[in-house]
Protein backbone atom coordinates (compact mmCIF):
# COMPACT_ATOMS: atom_id res chain seq x y z
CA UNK A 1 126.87 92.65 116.90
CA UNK A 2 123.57 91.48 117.98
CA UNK A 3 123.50 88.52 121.32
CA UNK A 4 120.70 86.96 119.12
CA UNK A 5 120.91 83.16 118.98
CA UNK A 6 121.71 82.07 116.12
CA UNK A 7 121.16 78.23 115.02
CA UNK A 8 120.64 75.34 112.23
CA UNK A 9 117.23 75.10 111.21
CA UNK A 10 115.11 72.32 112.95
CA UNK A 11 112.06 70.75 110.42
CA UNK A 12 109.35 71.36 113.35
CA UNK A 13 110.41 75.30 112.87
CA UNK A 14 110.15 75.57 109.53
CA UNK A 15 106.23 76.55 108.95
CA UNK A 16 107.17 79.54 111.62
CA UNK A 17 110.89 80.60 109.75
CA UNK A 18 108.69 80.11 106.24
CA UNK A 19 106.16 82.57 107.97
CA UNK A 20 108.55 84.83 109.52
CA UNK A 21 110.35 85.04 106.04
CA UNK A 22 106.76 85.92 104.15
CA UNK A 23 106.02 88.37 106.64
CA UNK A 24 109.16 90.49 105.83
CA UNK A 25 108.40 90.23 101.97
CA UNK A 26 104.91 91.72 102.94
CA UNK A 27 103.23 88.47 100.89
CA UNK A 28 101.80 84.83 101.33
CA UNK A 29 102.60 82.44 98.86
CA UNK A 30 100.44 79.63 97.93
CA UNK A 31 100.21 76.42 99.12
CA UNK A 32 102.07 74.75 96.22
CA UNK A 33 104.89 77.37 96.29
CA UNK A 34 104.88 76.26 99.85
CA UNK A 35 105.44 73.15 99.71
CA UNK A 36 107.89 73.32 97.10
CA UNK A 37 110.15 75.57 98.89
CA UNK A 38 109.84 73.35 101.98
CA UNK A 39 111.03 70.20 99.78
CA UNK A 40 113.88 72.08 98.42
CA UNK A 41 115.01 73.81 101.59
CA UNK A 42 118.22 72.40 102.79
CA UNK A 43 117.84 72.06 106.53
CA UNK A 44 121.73 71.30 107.67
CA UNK A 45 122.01 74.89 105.63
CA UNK A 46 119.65 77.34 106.43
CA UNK A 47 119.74 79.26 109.49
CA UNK A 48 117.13 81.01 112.14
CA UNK A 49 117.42 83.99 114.61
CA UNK A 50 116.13 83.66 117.49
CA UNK A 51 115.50 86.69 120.27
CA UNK A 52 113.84 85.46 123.37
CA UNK A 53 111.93 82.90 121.73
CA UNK A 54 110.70 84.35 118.57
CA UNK A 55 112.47 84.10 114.99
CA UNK A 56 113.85 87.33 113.82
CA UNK A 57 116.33 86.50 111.36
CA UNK A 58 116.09 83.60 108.37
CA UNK A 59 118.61 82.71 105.60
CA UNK A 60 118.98 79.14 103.82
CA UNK A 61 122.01 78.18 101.63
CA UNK A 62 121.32 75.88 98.57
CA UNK A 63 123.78 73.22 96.94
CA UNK A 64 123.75 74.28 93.37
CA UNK A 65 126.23 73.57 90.20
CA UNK A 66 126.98 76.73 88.04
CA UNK A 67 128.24 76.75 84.82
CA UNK A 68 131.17 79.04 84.38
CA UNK A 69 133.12 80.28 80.82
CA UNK A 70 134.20 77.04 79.28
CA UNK A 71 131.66 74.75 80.17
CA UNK A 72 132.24 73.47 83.44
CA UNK A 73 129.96 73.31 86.69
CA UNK A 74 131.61 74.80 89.87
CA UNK A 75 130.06 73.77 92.95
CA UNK A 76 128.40 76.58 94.37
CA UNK A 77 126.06 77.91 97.64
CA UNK A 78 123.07 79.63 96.92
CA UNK A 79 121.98 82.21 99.19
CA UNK A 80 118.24 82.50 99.68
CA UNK A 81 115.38 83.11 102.33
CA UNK A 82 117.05 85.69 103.65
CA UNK A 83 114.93 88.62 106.16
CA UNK A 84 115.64 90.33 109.11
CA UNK A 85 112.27 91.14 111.08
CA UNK A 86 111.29 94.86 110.96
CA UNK A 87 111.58 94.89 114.61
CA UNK A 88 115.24 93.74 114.60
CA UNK A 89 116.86 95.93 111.67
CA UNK A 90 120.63 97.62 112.20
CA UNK A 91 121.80 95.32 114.84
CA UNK A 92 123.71 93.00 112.91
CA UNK A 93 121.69 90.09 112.60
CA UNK A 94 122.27 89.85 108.53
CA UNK A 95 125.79 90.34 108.97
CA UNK A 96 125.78 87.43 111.32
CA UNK A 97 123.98 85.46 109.00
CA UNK A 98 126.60 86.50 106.07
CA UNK A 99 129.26 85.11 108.10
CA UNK A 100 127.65 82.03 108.65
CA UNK A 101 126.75 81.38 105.33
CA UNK A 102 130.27 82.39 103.63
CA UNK A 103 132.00 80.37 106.34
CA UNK A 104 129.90 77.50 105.39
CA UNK A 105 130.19 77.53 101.68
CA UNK A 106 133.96 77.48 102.45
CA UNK A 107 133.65 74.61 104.64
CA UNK A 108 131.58 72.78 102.21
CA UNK A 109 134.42 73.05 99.46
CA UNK A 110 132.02 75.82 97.23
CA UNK A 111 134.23 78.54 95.57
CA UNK A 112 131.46 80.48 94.98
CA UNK A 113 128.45 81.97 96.48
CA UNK A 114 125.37 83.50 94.25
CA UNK A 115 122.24 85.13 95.29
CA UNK A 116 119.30 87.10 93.51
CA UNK A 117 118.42 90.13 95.75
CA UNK A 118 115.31 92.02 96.20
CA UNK A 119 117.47 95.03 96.38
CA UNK A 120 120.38 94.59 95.11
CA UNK A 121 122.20 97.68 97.29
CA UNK A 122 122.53 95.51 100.23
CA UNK A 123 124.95 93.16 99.11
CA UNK A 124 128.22 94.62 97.68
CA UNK A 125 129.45 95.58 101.70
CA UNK A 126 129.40 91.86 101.63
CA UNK A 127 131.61 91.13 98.57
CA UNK A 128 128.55 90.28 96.15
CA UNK A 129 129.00 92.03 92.77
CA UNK A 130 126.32 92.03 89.44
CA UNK A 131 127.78 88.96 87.39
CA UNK A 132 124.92 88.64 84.94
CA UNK A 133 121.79 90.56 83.93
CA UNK A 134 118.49 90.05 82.01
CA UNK A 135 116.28 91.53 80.09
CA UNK A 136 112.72 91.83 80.04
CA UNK A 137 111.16 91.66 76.92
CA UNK A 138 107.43 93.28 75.17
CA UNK A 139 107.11 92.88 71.56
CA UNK A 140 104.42 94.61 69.63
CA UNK A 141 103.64 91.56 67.67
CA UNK A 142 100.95 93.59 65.45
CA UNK A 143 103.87 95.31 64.10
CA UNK A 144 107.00 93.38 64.69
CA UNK A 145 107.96 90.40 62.53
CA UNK A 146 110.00 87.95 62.81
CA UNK A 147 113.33 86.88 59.72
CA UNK A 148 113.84 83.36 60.87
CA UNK A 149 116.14 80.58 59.17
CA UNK A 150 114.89 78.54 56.29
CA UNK A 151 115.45 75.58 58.19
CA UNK A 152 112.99 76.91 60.81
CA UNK A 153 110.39 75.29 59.25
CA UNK A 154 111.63 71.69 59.23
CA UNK A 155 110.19 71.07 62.86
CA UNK A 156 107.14 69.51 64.13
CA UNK A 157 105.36 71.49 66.80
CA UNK A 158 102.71 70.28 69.12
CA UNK A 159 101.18 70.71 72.39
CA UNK A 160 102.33 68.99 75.78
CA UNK A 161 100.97 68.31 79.32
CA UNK A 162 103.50 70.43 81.03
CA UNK A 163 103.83 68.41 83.87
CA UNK A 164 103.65 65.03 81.38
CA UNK A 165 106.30 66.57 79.21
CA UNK A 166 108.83 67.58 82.16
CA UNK A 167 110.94 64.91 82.52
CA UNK A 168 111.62 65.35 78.72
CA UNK A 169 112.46 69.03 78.97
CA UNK A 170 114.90 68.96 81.92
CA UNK A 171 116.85 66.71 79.49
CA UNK A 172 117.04 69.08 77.16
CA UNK A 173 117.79 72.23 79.77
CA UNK A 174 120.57 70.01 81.59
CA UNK A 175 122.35 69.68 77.78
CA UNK A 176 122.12 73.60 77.81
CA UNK A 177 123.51 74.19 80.98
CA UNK A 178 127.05 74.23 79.85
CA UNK A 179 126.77 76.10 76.86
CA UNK A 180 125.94 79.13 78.93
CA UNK A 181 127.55 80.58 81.63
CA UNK A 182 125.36 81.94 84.77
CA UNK A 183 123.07 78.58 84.27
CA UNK A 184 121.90 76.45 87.22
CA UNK A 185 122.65 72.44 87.09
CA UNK A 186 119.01 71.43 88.74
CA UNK A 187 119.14 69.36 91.16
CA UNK A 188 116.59 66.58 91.87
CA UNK A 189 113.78 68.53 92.77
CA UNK A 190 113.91 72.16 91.29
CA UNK A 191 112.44 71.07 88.14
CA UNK A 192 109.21 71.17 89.35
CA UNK A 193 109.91 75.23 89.54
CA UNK A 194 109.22 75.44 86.27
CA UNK A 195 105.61 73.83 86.09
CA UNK A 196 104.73 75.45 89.70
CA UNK A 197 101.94 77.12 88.43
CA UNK A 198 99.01 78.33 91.51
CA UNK A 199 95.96 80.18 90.08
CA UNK A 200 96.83 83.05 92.43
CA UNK A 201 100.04 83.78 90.25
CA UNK A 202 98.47 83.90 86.94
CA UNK A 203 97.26 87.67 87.11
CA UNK A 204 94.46 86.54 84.79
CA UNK A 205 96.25 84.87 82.48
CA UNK A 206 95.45 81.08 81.11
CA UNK A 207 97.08 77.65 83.09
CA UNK A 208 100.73 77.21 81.95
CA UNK A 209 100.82 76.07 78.47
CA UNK A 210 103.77 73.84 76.93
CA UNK A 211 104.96 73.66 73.62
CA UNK A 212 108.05 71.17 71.84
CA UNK A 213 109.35 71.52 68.71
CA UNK A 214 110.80 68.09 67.13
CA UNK A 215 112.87 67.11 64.78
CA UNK A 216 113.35 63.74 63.41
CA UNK A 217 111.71 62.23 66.73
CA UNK A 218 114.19 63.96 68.65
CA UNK A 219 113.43 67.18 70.78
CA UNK A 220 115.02 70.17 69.75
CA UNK A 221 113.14 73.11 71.74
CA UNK A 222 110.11 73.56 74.11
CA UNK A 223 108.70 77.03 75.31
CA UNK A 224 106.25 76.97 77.99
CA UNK A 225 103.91 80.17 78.36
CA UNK A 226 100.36 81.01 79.23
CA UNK A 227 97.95 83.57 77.40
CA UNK A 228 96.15 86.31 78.98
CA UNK A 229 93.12 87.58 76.70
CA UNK A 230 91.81 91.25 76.80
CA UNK A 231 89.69 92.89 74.39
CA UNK A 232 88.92 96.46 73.75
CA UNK A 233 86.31 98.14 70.84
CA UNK A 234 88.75 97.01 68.50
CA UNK A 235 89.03 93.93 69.12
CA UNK A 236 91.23 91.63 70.59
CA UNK A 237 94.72 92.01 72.18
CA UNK A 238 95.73 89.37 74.29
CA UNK A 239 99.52 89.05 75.57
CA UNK A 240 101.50 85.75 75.43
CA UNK A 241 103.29 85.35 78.41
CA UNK A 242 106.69 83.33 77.60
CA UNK A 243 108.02 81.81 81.12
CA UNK A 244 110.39 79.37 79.71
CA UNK A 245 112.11 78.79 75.90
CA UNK A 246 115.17 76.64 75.82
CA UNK A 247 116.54 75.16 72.17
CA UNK A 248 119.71 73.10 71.15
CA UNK A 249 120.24 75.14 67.82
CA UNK A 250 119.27 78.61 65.77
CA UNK A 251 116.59 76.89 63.89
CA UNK A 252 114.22 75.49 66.73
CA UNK A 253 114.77 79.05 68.34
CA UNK A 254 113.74 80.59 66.14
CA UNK A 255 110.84 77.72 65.44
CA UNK A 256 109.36 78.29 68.86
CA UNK A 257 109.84 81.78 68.93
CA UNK A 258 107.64 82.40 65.11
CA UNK A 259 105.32 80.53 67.43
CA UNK A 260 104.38 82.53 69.65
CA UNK A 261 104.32 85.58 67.92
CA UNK A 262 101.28 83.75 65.77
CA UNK A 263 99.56 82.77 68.54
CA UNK A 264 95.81 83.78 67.62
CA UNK A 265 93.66 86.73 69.13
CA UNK A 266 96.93 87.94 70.92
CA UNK A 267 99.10 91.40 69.84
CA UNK A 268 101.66 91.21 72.52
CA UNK A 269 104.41 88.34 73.43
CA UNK A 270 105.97 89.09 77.15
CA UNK A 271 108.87 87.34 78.59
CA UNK A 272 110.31 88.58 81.92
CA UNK A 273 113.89 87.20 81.76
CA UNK A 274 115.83 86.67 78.41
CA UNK A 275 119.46 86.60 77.86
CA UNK A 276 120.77 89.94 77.14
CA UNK A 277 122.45 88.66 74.00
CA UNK A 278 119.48 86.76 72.84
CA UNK A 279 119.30 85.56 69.00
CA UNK A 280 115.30 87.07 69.34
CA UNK A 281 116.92 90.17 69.03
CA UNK A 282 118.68 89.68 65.68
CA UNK A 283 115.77 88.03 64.23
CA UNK A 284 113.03 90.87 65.08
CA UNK A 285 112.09 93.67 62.22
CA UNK A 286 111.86 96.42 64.62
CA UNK A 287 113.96 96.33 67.97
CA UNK A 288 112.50 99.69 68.90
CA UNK A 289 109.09 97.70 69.36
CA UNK A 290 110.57 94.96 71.91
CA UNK A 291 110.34 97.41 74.99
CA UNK A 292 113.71 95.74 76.08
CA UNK A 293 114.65 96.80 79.88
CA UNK A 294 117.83 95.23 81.35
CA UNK A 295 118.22 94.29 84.64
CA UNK A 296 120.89 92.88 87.21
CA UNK A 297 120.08 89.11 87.93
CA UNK A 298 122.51 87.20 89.33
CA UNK A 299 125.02 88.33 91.82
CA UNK A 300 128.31 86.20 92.44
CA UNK A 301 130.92 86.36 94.89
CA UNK A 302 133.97 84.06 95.06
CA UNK A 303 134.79 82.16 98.19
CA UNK A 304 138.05 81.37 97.47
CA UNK A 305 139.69 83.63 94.75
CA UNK A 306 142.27 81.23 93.69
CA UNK A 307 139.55 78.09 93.51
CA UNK A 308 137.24 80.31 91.78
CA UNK A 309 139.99 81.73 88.74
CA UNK A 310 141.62 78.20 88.49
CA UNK A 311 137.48 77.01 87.93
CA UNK A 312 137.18 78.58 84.63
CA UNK A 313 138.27 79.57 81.19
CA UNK A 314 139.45 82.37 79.29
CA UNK A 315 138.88 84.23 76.16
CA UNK A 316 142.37 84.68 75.33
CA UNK A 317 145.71 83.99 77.07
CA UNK A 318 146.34 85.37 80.30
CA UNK A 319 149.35 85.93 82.89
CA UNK A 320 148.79 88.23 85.74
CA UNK A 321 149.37 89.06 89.26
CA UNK A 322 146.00 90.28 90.96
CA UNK A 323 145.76 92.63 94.39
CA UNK A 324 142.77 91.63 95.72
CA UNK A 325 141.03 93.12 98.58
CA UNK A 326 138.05 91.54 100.15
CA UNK A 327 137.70 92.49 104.21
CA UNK A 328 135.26 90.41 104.62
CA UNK A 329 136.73 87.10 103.56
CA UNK A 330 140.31 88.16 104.72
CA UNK A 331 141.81 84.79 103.35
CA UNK A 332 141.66 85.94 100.44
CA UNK A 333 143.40 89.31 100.51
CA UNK A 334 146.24 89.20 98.61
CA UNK A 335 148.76 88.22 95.57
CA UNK A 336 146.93 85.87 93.28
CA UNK A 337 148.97 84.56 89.50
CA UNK A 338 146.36 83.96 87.45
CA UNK A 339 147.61 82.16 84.20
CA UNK A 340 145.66 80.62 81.57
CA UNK A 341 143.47 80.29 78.56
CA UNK A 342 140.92 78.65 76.56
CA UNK A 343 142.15 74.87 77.89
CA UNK A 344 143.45 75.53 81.15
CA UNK A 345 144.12 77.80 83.68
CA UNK A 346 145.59 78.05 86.93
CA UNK A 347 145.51 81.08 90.27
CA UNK A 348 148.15 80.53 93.22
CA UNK A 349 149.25 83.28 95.50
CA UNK A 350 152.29 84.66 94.37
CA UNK A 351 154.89 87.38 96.02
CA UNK A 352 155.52 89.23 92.27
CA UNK A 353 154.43 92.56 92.15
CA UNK A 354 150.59 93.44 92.01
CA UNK A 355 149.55 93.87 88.11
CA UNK A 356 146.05 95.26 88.48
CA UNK A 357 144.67 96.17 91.94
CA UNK A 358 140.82 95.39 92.46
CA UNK A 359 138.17 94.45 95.55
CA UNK A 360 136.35 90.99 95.65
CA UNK A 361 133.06 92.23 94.40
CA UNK A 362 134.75 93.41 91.10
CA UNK A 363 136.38 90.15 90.57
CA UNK A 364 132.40 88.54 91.16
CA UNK A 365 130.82 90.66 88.47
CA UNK A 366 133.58 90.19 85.70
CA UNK A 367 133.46 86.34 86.64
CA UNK A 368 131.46 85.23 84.20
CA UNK A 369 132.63 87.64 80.99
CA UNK A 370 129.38 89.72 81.74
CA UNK A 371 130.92 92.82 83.21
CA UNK A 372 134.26 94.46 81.52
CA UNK A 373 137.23 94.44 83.92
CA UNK A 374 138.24 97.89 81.14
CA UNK A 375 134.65 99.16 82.06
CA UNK A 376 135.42 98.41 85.85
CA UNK A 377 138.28 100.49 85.75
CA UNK A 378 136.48 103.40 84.05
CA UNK A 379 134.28 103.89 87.04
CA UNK A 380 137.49 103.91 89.50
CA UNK A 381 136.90 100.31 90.73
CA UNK A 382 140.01 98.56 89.21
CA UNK A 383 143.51 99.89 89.12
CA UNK A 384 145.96 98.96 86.36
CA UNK A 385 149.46 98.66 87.87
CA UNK A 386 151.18 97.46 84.87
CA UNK A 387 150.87 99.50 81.50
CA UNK A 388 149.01 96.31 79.08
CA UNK A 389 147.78 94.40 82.14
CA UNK A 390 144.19 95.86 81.74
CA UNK A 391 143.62 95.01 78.29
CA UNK A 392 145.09 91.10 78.62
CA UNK A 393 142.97 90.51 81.51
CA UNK A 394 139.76 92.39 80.38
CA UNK A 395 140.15 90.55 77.23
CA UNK A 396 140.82 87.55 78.60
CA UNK A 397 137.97 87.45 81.23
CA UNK A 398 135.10 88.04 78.22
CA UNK A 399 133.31 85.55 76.96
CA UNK A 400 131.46 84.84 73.62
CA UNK A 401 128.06 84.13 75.09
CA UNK A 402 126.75 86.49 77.95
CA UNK A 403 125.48 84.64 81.55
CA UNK A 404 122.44 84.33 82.77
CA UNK A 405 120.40 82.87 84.72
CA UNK A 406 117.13 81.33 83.76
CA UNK A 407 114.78 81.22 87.40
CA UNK A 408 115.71 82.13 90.42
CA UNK A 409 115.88 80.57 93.73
C-alpha cells in the first residue's frame, strides 16, 4: 500500500481535484459541465490523494436511489471521479480509495454501490460485476419504417423550451423510475444533466431540442434531441440525435418515436443509450438497418449481501442457501437463505448446507434480472451444489423488463 495521505475533500480544493481528475481523462470540460459537477459533488464523500503536497488520487461517492425488480428504490453510493495520476499508477492508491468508499457506503446504511467505468476491466478485483447494458442505436430512416399503434395518433405534439419544460419532464421520469430496474431516483439537482447542453459538445449538431407529446392536457412522453445537417450531391442527410425519450405507455412511445424518424431533411435517427429490450425494436420494419451495438453500462456491487437480496423481488418463488465469496468485503463471506417471491422476500445467514456456490461480483450482475445466474454458471462462475437449485434461482432472479440506466454520473 501506498503512505499517500488520504483525506475528505475540502471546497477550496476542489477546482485543483476537478483539474487533477480532467487531466487523467486527457480532456477539459466546459464551464457549464463544470459547474454542474461542482454543485452535485458531495464534499463529506469524495476523497483526494495527496503525495507531498500535490493531488494524485480523486474519487467522490454520490447519494443516489436505484430502482431494483419490483419497484422499489434501494439507497445506494455512486462511485464517480475516480483517477489515479499517471505518475502514481500500481501503488495502491485506487485500492485505498475502494476501501474508503465501500467502507463508507456501509457506514452510510447503502446496500449497494454502482459505478459506470471508462474501462470496465478494472473493477471486478473489486467485487463490481456488469448488472445492466445498453444499446446504441443508428436507424437508416430512408429505409426503415416504423408499425406503430393506432392509438399513436391520438396525441398532441409540440415544441418546448427545454430548460422551460424541465420541471414538467422530471415529473414524468420520476413516475418511470420504478417501472424499470437500473433507473436513477434524481436527486435535487441532477436534472439539470439532462438540459446541460455547451456548444463544445454538440459535434456540429443543432442546440438541444425538446419535444412532449400530450394527451388530454396531460403529458404522456417528451424526447429531447438535437439535429445535425450534412449534405452531399444528393442531397440532404442529416442525423437526429435522440439524447433523451421517456413515455408512460406504448402509444406515446411510439408517438415520439414516428417523430423523429419524420423529422425533415434528415436520413438517420442516433441514440447512444436505449434499453436493450426497447419496444423501438418491435416496432421497426427492418432491424438489420438499426446498427444496434450493446454495451455494458451499469456495474453494481452489493454492500451487504443479505440487505441487498432482502431489497428486492423475484420472478418466481425462491428458497436457497447461497456460498458467497467476496475477499474484499469479508463480512459478507458466507451462508446467506434467500427466500422469497414476487411480494416479499427475505436473506439471513444461515448454517444449512451451501445450494449454489458463487463470488460477489456474480451476485452484482444477476441483481437486477439482466445477467442469467444459468448463463453465469456456463462460463464456470457459479457452482450448482444442489441438483434444481440453478434453475429456481436463475428463474427466480429474472425479471420481465431488462435494467438500465438512462445517464450516467
Amino acid at each position: 500500500m501506498t503512505s499517500t495521505d488520504l483525506r475528505v475533500l475540502r471546497r477550496e480544493e476542489w477546482d485543483d481535484w476537478y483539474g487533477r481528475l480532467e487531466l487523467a481523462f486527457g480532456e477539459t470540460e466546459p464551464p457549464e459541465a463544470r459547474a454542474l459537477w461542482r454543485d452535485l459533488t458531495e464534499f463529506e464523500r469524495s476523497i483526494a490523494a495527496w503525495d507531498d503536497g500535490e493531488i494524485v488520487g480523486t474519487a467522490g461517492t454520490l447519494s443516489f436511489g436505484l430502482s431494483v425488480p419490483g419497484g422499489a428504490i434501494v439507497p445506494t453510493g455512486g462511485l464517480s471521479m475516480v483517477s489515479v495520476a499517471a505518475t502514481h499508477r500500481r501503488r495502491g492508491i485506487l485500492t485505498a480509495m475502494m476501501r474508503r468508499q465501500l467502507d463508507d457506503v456501509r457506514a452510510a446504511g447503502e446496500p449497494l454501490a454502482v459505478l459506470t467505468a471508462s474501462e470496465p476491466a478494472i473493477y471486478g478485483r473489486f467485487g463490481y460485476g456488469v448488472a445492466a447494458r445498453h444499446a446504441r442505436v443508428e436507424v437508416d430512416t430512408a429505409r426503415v419504417r416504423l408499425d406503430v399503434p393506432p392509438d399513436a395518433d391520438g396525441f398532441r405534439l409540440r415544441y418546448a423550451d427545454p430548460a422551460a419544460a424541465l420541471k414538467e419532464c422530471e415529473a414524468l421520469y420520476a413516475r418511470r423510475v420504478p417501472s424499470r430496474p437500473g433507473m436513477l431516483e434524481r436527486r435535487p439537482g441532477w436534472e439539470r444533466q439532462g438540459v446541460l447542453d455547451p456548444e463544445g459538445w454538440r459535434d456540429g449538431a443543432s442546440p438541444l431540442r425538446c419535444v412532449l407529446a400530450e394527451k388530454d392536457g396531460e403529458l404522456r412522453g417528451y424526447a429531447r434531441y438535437s439535429v445535425k445537417p450534412e449534405w452531399d450531391a444528393s442531397g440532404p442527410k442529416g442525423t437526429v440525435v435522440v439524447h433523451d425519450l421517456e413515455a408512460l405507455d406504448p402509444a406515446a412511445h411510439a408517438a415520439l418515436w414516428r417523430f423523429l424518424f419524420g423529422i425533415d431533411l434528415t436520413s438517420t435517427v442516433s441514440a447512444k443509450s436505449r434499453p436493450v429490450d426497447d419496444p423501438l425494436f418491435h416496432l421497426v420494419s427492418d432491424l438489420r438497418r438499426c446498427g444496434i451495438l450493446l454495451r455494458d453500462l451499469l456495474h453494481l456491487r452489493p454492500v451487504e449481501v443479505g440487505a441487498a437480496l432482502a431489497a428486492r423481488r423475484y420472478a418466481a418463488p425462491v428458497d436457497v442457501v447461497l456460498e458467497v465469496e467476496d475477499a474484499f468485503c469479508p463480512w459478507n463471506t458466507g451462508r446467506w437463505r434467500l427466500t422469497g417471491d414476487a411480494r416479499d422476500a427475505r436473506c439471513v445467514r444461515t448454517d444449512a448446507a451451501a445450494e449454489l456456490e458463487l463470488g460477489v461480483r456474480e451476485l452484482g450482475e444477476a441483481y437486477l434480472g439482466g445477467t442469467s445466474l444459468a448463463a453465469l454458471a456456463g462460463a464456470g462462475r457459479v457452482r450448482e451444489l444442489r441438483a434444481g437449485a440453478l434453475a429456481e434461482a436463475s428463474t427466480a432472479f429474472s425479471w420481465p423488463v431488462a435494467p438500465w440506466l438512462p445517464h450516467g454520473f
